[in-house]
Protein backbone atom coordinates (compact mmCIF):
# COMPACT_ATOMS: atom_id res chain seq x y z
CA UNK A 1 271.33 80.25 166.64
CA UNK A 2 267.84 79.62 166.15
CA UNK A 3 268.33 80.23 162.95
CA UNK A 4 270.67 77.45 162.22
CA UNK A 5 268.65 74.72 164.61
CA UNK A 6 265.65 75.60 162.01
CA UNK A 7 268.19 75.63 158.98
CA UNK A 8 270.05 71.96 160.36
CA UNK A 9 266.73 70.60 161.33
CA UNK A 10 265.63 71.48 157.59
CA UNK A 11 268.80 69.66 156.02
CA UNK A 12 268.23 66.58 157.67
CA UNK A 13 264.46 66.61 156.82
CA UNK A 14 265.35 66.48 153.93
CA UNK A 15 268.36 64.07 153.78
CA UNK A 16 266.11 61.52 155.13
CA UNK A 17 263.18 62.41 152.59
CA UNK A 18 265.77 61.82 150.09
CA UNK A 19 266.56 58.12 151.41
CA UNK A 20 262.97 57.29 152.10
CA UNK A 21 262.29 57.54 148.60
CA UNK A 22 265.62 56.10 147.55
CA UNK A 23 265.21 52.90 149.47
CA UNK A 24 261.66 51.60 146.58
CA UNK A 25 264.18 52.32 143.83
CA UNK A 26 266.77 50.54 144.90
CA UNK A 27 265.14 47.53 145.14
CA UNK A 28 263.31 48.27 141.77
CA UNK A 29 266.31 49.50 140.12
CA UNK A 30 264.32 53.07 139.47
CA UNK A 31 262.03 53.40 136.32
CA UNK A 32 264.07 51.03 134.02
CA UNK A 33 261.73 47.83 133.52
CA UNK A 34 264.23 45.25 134.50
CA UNK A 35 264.97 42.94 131.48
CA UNK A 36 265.70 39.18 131.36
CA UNK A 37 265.24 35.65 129.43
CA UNK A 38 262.96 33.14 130.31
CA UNK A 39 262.40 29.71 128.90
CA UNK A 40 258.33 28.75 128.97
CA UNK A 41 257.29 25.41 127.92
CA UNK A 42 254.76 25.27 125.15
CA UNK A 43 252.02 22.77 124.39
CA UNK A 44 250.15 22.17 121.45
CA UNK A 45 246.89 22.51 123.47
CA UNK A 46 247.99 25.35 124.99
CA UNK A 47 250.02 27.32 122.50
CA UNK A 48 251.84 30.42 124.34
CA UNK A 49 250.83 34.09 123.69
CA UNK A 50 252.91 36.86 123.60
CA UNK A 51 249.96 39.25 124.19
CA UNK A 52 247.42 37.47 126.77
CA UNK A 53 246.73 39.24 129.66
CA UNK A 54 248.35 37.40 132.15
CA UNK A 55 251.55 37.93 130.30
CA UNK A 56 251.47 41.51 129.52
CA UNK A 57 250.02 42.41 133.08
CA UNK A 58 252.95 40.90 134.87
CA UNK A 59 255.57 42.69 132.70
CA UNK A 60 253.13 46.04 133.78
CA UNK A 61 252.73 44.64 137.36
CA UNK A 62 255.88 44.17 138.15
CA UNK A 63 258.04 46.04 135.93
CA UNK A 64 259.53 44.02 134.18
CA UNK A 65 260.61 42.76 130.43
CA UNK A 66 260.68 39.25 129.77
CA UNK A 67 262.21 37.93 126.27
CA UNK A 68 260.40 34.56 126.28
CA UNK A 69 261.86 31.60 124.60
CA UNK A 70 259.15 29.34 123.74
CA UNK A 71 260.21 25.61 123.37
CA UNK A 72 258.12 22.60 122.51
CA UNK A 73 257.23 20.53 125.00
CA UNK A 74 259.04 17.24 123.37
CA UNK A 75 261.65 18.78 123.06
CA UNK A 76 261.76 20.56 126.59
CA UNK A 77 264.20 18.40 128.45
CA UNK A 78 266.96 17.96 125.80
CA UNK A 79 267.03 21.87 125.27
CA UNK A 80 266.93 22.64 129.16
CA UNK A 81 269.92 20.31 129.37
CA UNK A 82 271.88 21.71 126.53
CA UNK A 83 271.69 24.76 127.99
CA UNK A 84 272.65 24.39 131.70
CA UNK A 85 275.68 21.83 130.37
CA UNK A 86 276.77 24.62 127.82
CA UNK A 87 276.82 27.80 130.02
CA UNK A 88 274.20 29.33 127.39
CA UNK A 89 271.22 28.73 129.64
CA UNK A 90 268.28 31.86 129.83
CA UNK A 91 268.27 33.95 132.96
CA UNK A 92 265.01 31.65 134.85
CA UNK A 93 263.72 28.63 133.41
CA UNK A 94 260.44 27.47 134.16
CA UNK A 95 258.25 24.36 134.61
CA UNK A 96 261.15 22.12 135.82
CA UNK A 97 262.12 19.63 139.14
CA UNK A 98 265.22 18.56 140.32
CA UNK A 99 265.20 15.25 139.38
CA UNK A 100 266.83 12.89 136.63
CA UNK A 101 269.59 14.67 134.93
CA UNK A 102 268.60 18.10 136.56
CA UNK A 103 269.50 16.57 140.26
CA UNK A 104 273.13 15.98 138.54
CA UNK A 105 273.68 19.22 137.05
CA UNK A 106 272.77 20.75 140.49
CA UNK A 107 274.98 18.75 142.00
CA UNK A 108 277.90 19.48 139.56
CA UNK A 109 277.21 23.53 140.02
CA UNK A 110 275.22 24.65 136.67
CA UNK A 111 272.13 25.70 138.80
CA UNK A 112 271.97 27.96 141.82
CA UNK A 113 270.72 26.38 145.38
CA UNK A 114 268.10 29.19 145.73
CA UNK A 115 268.08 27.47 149.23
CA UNK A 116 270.89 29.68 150.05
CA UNK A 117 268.84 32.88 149.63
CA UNK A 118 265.52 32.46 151.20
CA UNK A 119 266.03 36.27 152.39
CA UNK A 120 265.32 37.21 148.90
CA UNK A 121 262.49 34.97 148.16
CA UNK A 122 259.44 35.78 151.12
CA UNK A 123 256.54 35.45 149.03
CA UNK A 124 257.70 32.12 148.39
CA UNK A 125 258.54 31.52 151.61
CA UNK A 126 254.95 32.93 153.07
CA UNK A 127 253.18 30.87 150.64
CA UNK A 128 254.96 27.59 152.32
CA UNK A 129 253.93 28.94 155.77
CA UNK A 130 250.36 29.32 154.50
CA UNK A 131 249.94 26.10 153.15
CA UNK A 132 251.41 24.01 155.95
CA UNK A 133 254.13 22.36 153.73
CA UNK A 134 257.63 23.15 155.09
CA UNK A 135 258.52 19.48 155.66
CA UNK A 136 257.27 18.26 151.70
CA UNK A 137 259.65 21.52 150.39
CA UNK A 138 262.35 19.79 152.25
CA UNK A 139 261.74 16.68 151.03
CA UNK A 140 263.42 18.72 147.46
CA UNK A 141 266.67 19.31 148.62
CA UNK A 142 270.02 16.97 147.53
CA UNK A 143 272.56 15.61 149.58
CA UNK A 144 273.87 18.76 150.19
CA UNK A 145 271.27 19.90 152.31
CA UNK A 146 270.34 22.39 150.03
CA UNK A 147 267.22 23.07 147.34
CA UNK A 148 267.80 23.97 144.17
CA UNK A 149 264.36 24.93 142.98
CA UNK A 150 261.02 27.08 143.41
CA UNK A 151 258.65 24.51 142.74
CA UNK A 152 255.07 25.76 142.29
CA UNK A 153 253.19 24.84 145.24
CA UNK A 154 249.94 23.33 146.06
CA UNK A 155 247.40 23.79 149.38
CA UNK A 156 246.04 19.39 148.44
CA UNK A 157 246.73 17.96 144.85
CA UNK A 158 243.79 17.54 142.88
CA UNK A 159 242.52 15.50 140.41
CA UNK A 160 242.28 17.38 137.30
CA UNK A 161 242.59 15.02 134.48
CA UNK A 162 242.23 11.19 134.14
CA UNK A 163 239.95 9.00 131.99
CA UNK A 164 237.59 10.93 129.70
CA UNK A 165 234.85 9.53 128.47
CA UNK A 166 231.55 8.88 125.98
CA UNK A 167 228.89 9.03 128.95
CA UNK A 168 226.28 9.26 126.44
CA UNK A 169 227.58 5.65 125.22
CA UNK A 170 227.31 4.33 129.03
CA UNK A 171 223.52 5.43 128.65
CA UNK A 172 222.86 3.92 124.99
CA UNK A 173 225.04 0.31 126.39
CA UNK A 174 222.90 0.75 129.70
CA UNK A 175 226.21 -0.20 131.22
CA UNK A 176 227.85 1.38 134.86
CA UNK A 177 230.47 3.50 134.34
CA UNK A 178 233.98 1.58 134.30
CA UNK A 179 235.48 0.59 137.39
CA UNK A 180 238.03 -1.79 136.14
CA UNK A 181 240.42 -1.33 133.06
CA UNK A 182 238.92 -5.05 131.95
CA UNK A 183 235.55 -3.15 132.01
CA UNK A 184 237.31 -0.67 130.00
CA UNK A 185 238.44 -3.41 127.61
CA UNK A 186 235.15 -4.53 127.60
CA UNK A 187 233.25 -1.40 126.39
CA UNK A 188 235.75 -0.58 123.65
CA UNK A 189 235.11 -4.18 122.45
CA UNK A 190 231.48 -3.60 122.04
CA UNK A 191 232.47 -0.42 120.08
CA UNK A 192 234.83 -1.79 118.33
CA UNK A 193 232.20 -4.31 116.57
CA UNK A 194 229.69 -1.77 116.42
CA UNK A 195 232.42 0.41 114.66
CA UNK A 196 235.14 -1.48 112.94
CA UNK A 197 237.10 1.73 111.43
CA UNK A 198 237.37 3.15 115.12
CA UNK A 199 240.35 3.29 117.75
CA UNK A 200 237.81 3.33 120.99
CA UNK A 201 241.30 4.45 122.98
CA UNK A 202 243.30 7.22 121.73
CA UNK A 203 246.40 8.83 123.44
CA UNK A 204 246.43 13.14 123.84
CA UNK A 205 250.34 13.87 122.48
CA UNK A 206 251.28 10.37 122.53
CA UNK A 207 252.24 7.94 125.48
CA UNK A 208 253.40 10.27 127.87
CA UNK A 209 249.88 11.62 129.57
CA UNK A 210 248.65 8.15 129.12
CA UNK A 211 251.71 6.22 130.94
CA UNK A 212 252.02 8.20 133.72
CA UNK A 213 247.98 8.20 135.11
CA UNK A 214 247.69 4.46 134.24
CA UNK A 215 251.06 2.90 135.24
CA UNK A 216 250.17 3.91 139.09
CA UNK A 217 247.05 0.62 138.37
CA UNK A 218 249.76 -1.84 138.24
CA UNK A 219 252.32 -0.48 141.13
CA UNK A 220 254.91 1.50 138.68
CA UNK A 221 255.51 4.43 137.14
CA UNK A 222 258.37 4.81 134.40
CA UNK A 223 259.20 5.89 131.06
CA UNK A 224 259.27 9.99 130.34
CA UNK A 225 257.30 11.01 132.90
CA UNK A 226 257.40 8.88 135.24
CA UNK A 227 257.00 9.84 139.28
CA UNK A 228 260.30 10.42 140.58
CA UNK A 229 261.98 11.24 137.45
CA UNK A 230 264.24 8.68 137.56
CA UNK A 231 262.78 6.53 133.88
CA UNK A 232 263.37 3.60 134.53
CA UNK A 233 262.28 2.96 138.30
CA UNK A 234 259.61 2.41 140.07
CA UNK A 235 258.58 2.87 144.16
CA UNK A 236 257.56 0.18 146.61
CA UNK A 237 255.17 1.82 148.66
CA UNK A 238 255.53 -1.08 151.07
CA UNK A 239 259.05 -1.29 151.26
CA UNK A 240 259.72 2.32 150.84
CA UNK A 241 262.33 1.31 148.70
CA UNK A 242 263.01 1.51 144.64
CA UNK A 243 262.58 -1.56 142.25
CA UNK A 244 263.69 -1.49 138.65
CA UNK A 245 260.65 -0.56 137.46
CA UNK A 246 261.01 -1.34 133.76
CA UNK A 247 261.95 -4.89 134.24
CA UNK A 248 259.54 -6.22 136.54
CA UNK A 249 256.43 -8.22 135.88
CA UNK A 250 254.20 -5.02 137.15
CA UNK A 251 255.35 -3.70 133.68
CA UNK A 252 255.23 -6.81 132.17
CA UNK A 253 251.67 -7.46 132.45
CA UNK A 254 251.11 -3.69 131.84
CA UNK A 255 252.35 -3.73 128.59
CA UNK A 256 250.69 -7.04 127.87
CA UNK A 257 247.35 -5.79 128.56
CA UNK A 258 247.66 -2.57 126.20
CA UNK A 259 249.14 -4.67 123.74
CA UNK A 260 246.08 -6.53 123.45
CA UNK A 261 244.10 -3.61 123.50
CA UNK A 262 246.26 -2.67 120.48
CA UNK A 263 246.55 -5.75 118.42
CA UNK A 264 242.88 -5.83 118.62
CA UNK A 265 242.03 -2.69 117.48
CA UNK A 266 241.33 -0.80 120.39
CA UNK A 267 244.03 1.33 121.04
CA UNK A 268 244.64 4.17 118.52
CA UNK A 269 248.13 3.18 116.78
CA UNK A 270 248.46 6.59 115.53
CA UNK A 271 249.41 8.06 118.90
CA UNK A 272 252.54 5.71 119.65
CA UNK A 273 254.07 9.19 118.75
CA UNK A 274 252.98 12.47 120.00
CA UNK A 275 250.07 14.19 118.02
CA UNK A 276 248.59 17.85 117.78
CA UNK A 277 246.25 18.47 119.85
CA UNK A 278 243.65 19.39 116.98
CA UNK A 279 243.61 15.95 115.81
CA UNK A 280 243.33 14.55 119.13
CA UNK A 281 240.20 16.36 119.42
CA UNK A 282 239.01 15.38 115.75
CA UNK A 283 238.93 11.71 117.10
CA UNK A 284 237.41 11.81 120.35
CA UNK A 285 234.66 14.64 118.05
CA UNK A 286 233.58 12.59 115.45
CA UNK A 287 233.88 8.90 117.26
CA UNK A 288 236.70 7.27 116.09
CA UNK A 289 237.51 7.45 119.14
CA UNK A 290 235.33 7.20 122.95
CA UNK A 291 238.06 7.43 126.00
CA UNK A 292 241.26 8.81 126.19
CA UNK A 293 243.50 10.27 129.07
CA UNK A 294 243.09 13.56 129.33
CA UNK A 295 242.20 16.77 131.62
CA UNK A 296 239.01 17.82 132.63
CA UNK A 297 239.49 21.04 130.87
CA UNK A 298 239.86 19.87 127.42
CA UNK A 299 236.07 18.46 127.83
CA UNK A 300 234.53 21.75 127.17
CA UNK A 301 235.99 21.99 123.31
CA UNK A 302 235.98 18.55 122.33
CA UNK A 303 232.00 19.09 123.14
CA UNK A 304 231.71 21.81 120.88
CA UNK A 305 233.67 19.97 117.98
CA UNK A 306 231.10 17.22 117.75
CA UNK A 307 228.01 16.94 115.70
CA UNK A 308 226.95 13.92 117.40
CA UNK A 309 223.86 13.98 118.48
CA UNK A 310 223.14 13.46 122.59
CA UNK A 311 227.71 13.85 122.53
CA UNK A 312 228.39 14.06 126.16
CA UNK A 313 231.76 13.39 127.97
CA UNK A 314 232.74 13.16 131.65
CA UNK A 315 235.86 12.10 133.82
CA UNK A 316 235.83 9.39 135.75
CA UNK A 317 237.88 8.03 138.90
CA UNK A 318 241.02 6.05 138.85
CA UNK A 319 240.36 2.94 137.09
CA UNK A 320 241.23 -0.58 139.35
CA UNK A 321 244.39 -2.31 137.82
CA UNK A 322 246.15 -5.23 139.76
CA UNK A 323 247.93 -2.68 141.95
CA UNK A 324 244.90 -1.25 142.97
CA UNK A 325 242.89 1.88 141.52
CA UNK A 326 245.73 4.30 141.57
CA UNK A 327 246.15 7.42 139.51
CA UNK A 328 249.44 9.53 138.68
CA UNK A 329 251.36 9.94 141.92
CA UNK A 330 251.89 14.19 143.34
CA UNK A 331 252.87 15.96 145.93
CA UNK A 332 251.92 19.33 147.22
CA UNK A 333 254.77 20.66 145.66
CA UNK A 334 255.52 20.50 141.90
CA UNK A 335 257.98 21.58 138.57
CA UNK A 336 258.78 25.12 139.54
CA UNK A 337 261.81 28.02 138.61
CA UNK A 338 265.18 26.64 137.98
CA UNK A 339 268.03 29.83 138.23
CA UNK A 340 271.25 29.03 136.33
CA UNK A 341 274.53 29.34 137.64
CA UNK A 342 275.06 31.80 134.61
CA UNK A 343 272.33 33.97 136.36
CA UNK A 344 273.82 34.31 139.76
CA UNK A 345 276.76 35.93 138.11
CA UNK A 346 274.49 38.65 136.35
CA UNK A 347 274.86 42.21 138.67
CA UNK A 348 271.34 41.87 139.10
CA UNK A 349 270.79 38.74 140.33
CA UNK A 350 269.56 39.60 143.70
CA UNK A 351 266.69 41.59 141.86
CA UNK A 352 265.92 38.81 139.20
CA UNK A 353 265.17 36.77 142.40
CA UNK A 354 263.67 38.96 144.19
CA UNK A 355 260.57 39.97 141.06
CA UNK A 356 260.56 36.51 140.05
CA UNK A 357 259.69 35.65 143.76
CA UNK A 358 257.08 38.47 143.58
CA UNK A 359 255.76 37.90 140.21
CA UNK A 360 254.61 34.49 140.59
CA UNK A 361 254.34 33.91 144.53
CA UNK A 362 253.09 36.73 146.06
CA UNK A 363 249.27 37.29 146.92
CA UNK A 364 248.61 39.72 143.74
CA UNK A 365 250.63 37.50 141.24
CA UNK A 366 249.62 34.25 142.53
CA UNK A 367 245.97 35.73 142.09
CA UNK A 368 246.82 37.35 138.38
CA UNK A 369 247.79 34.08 136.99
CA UNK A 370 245.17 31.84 138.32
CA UNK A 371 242.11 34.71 137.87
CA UNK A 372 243.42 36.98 135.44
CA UNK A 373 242.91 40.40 136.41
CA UNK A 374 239.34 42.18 138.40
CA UNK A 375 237.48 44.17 136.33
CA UNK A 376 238.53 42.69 133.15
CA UNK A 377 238.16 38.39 133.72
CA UNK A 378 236.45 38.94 136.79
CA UNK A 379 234.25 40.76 139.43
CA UNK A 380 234.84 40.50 143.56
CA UNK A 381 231.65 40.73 145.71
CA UNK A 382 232.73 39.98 149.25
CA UNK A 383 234.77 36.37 148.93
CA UNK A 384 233.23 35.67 145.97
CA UNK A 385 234.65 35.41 142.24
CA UNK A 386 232.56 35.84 139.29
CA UNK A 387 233.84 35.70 135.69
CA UNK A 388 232.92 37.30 132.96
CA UNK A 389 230.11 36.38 130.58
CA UNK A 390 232.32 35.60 128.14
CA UNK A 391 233.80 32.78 130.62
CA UNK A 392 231.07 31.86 131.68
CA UNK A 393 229.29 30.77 128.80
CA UNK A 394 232.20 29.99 126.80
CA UNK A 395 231.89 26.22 124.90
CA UNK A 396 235.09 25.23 126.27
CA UNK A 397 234.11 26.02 130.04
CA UNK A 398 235.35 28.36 132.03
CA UNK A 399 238.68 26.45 132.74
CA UNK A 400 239.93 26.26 129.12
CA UNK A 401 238.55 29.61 128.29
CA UNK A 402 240.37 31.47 131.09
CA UNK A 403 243.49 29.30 129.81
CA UNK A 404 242.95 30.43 126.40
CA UNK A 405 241.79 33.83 125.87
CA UNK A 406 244.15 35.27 128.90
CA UNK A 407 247.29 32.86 129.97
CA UNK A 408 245.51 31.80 133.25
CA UNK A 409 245.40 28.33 135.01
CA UNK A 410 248.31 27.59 132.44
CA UNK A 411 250.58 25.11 135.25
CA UNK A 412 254.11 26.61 133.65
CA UNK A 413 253.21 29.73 135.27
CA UNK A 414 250.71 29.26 137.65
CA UNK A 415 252.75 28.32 140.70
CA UNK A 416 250.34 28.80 143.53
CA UNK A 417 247.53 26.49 143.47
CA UNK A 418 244.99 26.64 146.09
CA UNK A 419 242.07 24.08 145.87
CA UNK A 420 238.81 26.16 146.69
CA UNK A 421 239.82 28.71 144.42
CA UNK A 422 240.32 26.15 141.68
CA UNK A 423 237.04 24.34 142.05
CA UNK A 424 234.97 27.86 140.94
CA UNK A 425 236.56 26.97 137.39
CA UNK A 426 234.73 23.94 137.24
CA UNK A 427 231.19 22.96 137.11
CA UNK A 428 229.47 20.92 139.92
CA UNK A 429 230.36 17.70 138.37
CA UNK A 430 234.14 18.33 138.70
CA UNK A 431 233.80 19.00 142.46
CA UNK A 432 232.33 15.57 142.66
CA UNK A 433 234.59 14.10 141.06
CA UNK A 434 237.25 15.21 143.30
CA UNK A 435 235.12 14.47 146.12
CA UNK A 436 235.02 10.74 145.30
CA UNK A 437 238.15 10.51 144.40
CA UNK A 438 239.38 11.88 147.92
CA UNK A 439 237.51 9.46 149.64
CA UNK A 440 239.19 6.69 147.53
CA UNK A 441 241.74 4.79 149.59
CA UNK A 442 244.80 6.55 148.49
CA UNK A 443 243.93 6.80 144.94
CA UNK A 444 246.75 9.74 144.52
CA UNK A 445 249.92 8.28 145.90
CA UNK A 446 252.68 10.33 146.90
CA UNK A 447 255.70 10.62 144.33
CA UNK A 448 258.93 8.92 145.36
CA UNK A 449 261.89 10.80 147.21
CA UNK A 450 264.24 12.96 145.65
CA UNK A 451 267.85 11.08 145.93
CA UNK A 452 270.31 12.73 148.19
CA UNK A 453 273.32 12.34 145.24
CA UNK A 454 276.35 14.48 145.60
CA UNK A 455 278.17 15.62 142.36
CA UNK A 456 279.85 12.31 141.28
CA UNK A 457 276.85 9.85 142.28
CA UNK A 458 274.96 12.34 140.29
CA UNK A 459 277.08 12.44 137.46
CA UNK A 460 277.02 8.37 137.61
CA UNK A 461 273.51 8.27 138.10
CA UNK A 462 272.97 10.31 134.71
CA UNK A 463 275.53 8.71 132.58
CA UNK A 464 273.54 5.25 133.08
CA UNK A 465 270.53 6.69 132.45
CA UNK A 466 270.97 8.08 129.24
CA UNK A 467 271.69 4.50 127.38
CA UNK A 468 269.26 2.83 129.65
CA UNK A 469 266.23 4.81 128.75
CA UNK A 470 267.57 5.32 124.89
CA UNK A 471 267.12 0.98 125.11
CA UNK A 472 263.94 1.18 127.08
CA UNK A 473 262.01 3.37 124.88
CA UNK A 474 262.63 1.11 122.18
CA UNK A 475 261.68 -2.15 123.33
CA UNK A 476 258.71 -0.48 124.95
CA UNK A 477 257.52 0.52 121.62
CA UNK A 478 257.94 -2.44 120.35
CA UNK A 479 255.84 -4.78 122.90
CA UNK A 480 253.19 -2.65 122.61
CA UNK A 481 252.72 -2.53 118.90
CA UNK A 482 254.20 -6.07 119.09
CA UNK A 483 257.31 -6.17 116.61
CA UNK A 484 258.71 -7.80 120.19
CA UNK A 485 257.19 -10.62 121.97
CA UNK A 486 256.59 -10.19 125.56
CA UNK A 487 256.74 -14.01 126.02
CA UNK A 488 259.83 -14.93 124.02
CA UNK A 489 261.92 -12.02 124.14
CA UNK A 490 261.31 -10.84 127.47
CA UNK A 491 264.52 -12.62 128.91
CA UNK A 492 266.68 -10.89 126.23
CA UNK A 493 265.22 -7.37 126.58
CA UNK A 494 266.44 -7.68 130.27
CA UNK A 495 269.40 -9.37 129.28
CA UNK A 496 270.53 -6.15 127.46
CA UNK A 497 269.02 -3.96 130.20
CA UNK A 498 271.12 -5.57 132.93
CA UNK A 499 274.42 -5.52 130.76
CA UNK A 500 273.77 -1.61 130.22
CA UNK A 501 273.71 -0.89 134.63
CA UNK A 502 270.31 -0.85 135.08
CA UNK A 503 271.01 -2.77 138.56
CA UNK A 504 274.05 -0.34 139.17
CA UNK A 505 271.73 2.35 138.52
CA UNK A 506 268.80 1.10 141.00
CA UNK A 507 271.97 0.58 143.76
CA UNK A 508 272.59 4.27 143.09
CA UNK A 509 269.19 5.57 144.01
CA UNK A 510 268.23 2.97 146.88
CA UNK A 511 271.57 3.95 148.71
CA UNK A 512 270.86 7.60 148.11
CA UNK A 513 267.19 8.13 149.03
C-alpha cells in the first residue's frame, strides 16, 4: 500500500509538472514564432528598416514574425481604407485613430471594438492606470459605447516640433525672436530683399505639417490633418461646439495672410505638394530657405548639411495669430493599432492581441522602442540612461540618431510616451522650450471629441465628406497660390460648398458629439 501512495503521489507530481509547463506554451503557441501582417506607415524622413534593432529585437523578444507592408505616408489613408472596405486588410494596422472615415467603418463592422477584450490587452490597460488617463481613453469610444482602437498613449503631450528657425539670422538682424506671425512676415521680408532668389518659408512634405501647427493661431484646424479628423471642421473652444471650419472667416483671413506671404515671395511655392525630405533639408542648408515647420529632431542634420558659416537653428514657441498663440491641438492619447474584422476571425486572434498588447505596451517593449536595447544603445546606472557614444555625438543629435540607426522614438511604433524619459533625447535647450511653452496659457489645446455616430450616421457622415474635401482641397490650393480670389470668389467657393452638404455634414457631428 505504501507502495502505491508513493507510486500515485509520483503520477500526479508529475501530471501537474506536465501542466505547469503546458500553461507558457499555450499562450505562446510553443516554439513556432507566431506569424502575421502588419501595415507601418513610412516617411520620407524616416524611411522604414527591415533590419534596425528595434525591429528585429521585437520579432526575438517576443516571438514573433511580422511581414511588414510598408506604405507611403500620402498615400496611407486611401490604402488603409481600401483595405478595411475590401475584406483584404493586414492582420494589425498601425499609426491610425478612429476618426473620419475610420469612425464609419467601425461603426459598419470592418474593425474589431478591442473594447470588448480588455482581458487580453493588460499591458495596455496598466499603462492607462499608470498614466492617470482612463477618462481621455474613453473619450475614444463611438456611440456604441465601445473603443475600437489602441491608441499610443502619452503621460503630458509635448511640444516636439513647431517653427524652426535661422537663430544665427536673429543675431546678424539684432532682432527678438518672433512672437507674432506679422513679425514672422516681417523677417522673411528683410530676407527676401537681402536674397531675392530665396523662399524664406518652406513647407517639410508639403502643407500638411504646416496646416495643422499654424491653423490652431487663427481658431481652426482643417484640411488633411486637421484635429478631430473630421476635414472640413473646426472646434469652438467657447461654445464647445463644431463650426464649419473651412468656410468661416478664421480660414478666410488664414489663407489671406499666407497668400501674401506667397505672392510676395516668401513662401516656398515648390512645397504646395509634398516633397522629399532631402530637398527639404537642401533649402533650409544652403539658405534658400530660413523657417519652416518642422520637429525638433530634424535640427541636428539640417546643421550638418550646411556650409554656412555661424548656421545655427532653434525652435521656437507657438507663434501669436488672431486666435491667440496656439499650436497643433493633442491629447494624451494618440493614432494607435487598428485590428480588422478579418483578424478576429483568424484561430489565433486571441494571441495576435495578446503579443501585440505585449510587444508595444508592456514595460520591456514600451522601453525597447523608445531606448533601443541596454548594452547595445544604452547603459543603466541606477535611474539613469546613457547612450552610446555614437548617440551621443552623432550630428543629427541623439533624437534623430536613435530614430535612424535603430527604429527608436519612430511615433508609428512607439506607443508609450512618457515625458521625462523623452527629454534625455534632447539637449538643454529643448527642455526649455517645453518649459515655456507649458507655462503658455493653453498654447496646446485639446483636440475635439470623437462623434458618437452609429453605423448609418457614420456611413452619412463619410459619404459627404468625400466630395466635400475633394472641393476643398482645390479651392484651397488655389487661394493660396491665388488662381482664386479670396475677395471675389469667396461667395461662390461657399456657394458650391453649401450645395455639396457641408451644413448637413456639420448637423451630423454637432448632434453626435
Amino acid at each position: 500500500m505504501k507502495m502505491q501512495r508513493v507510486f500515485l503521489v509520483l503520477c500526479c507530481l508529475a501530471v501537474l509538472g506536465s501542466c505547469s509547463r503546458q500553461k507558457p506554451e499555450a499562450a505562446s503557441g510553443g516554439n513556432q514564432p507566431l506569424e502575421f501582417s502588419m501595415y507601418y506607415v513610412d516617411n520620407a524622413t524616416l524611411p522604414f528598416r527591415n533590419d534596425w534593432l528595434t525591429v528585429r529585437t521585437a520579432q526575438e523578444l517576443f516571438n514573433v514574425k511580422i511581414n511588414w507592408e510598408i506604405i507611403p505616408v500620402a498615400d496611407y489613408p486611401t490604402k488603409v481604407s481600401v483595405a478595411l472596405n475590401s475584406g483584404n486588410a493586414p492582420d494589425v494596422i498601425l499609426h491610425q485613430s478612429i476618426t473620419g472615415e475610420n469612425a464609419s467603418l467601425a461603426a459598419n463592422g470592418t474593425i474589431v471594438p478591442i473594447s470588448d477584450y480588455a482581458s487580453w490587452t493588460p499591458n495596455f490597460n496598466a499603462r492607462v492606470a499608470e498614466f492617470g488617463i482612463q477618462a481621455d481613453v474613453d473619450l475614444l469610444k463611438l456611440k456604441d459605447g465601445k473603443r475600437y482602437s489602441l491608441p499610443s498613449l502619452y503621460d503630458k503631450p509635448f511640444y516636439d516640433g513647431g517653427l524652426i528657425l535661422r537663430e544665427d539670422l536673429l543675431t546678424r538682424y539684432n532682432v527678438p525672436a518672433p512672437r507674432t506671425y506679422d513679425d514672422l512676415y516681417t523677417l522673411a521680408k528683410a530676407y527676401k530683399a537681402e536674397n531675392p532668389a530665396s523662399y524664406p518659408v518652406t513647407m517639410l512634405v508639403g502643407p500638411r505639417v504646416h496646416y495643422r501647427m499654424t491653423q490652431p493661431a487663427w481658431g481652426i484646424s482643417v484640411h488633411m490633418n486637421g484635429a478631430g479628423g473630421s476635414r472640413l471642421l473646426s472646434w469652438d473652444y467657447a461654445k464647445n461646439e463644431y463650426f464649419a471650419g473651412v468656410v468661416s472667416s478664421q480660414y478666410r483671413e488664414y489663407m489671406r495672410f499666407w497668400h501674401k506671404m506667397y505672392a510676395e515671395g516668401l513662401l516656398d511655392p515648390e512645397t504646395v505638394e509634398p516633397i522629399p525630405g532631402d530637398v527639404w533639408t537642401r533649402k533650409m542648408a544652403t539658405g534658400a530657405s530660413i523657417a519652416t515647420y518642422a520637429y525638433y529632431d530634424q535640427i541636428g542634420g539640417v546643421a550638418a548639411a550646411s556650409t554656412i558659416p555661424g548656421f545655427k537653428l532653434n525652435m521656437y514657441p507657438p507663434l501669436a495669430g488672431p486666435a491667440g498663440a496656439h499650436h497643433q491641438q493633442k491629447n494624451k492619447t494618440g493614432d494607435g493599432i487598428l485590428f480588422p474584422a478579418k483578424t478576429a476571425r483568424s484561430p489565433n486572434f486571441e494571441r495576435i492581441v495578446r503579443v501585440v498588447d505585449e510587444m508595444f505596451f508592456s514595460t520591456r517593449g514600451a522601453e525597447l522602442w523608445c531606448l533601443g536595447v541596454e548594452g547595445t544603445t544604452f547603459t543603466r546606472q541606477g535611474n539613469n540612461i546613457k547612450f552610446i557614444d555614437s548617440v551621443v555625438n552623432s550630428p543629427d543629435g541623439i533624437y534623430k540618431a536613435m530614430q535612424l540607426q535603430f527604429g527608436a522614438g519612430s511615433d508609428t511604433t512607439q506607443l508609450v510616451w512618457v515625458n521625462a524619459r523623452e527629454m534625455i533625447k534632447y539637449d538643454e535647450n529643448y527642455a526649455a522650450i517645453n518649459a515655456r511653452v507649458a507655462a503658455m496659457d493653453n498654447a496646446i489645446q485639446l483636440i475635439p471629441p470623437t462623434p458618437k455616430f452609429d453605423d448609418l450616421t457614420a456611413e452619412k457622415a463619410t459619404s459627404l465628406m468625400g466630395p466635400l474635401y475633394d472641393t476643398f482641397i482645390v479651392w484651397d490650393d488655389a487661394f493660396l497660390t491665388g488662381k482664386k480670389s479670396l475677395d471675389t470668389d469667396w461667395a461662390a467657393y461657399v456657394a458650391e460648398m453649401r450645395q455639396k452638404g457641408l451644413d448637413e455634414y456639420l448637423a451630423l457631428y454637432n448632434s453626435n458629439r
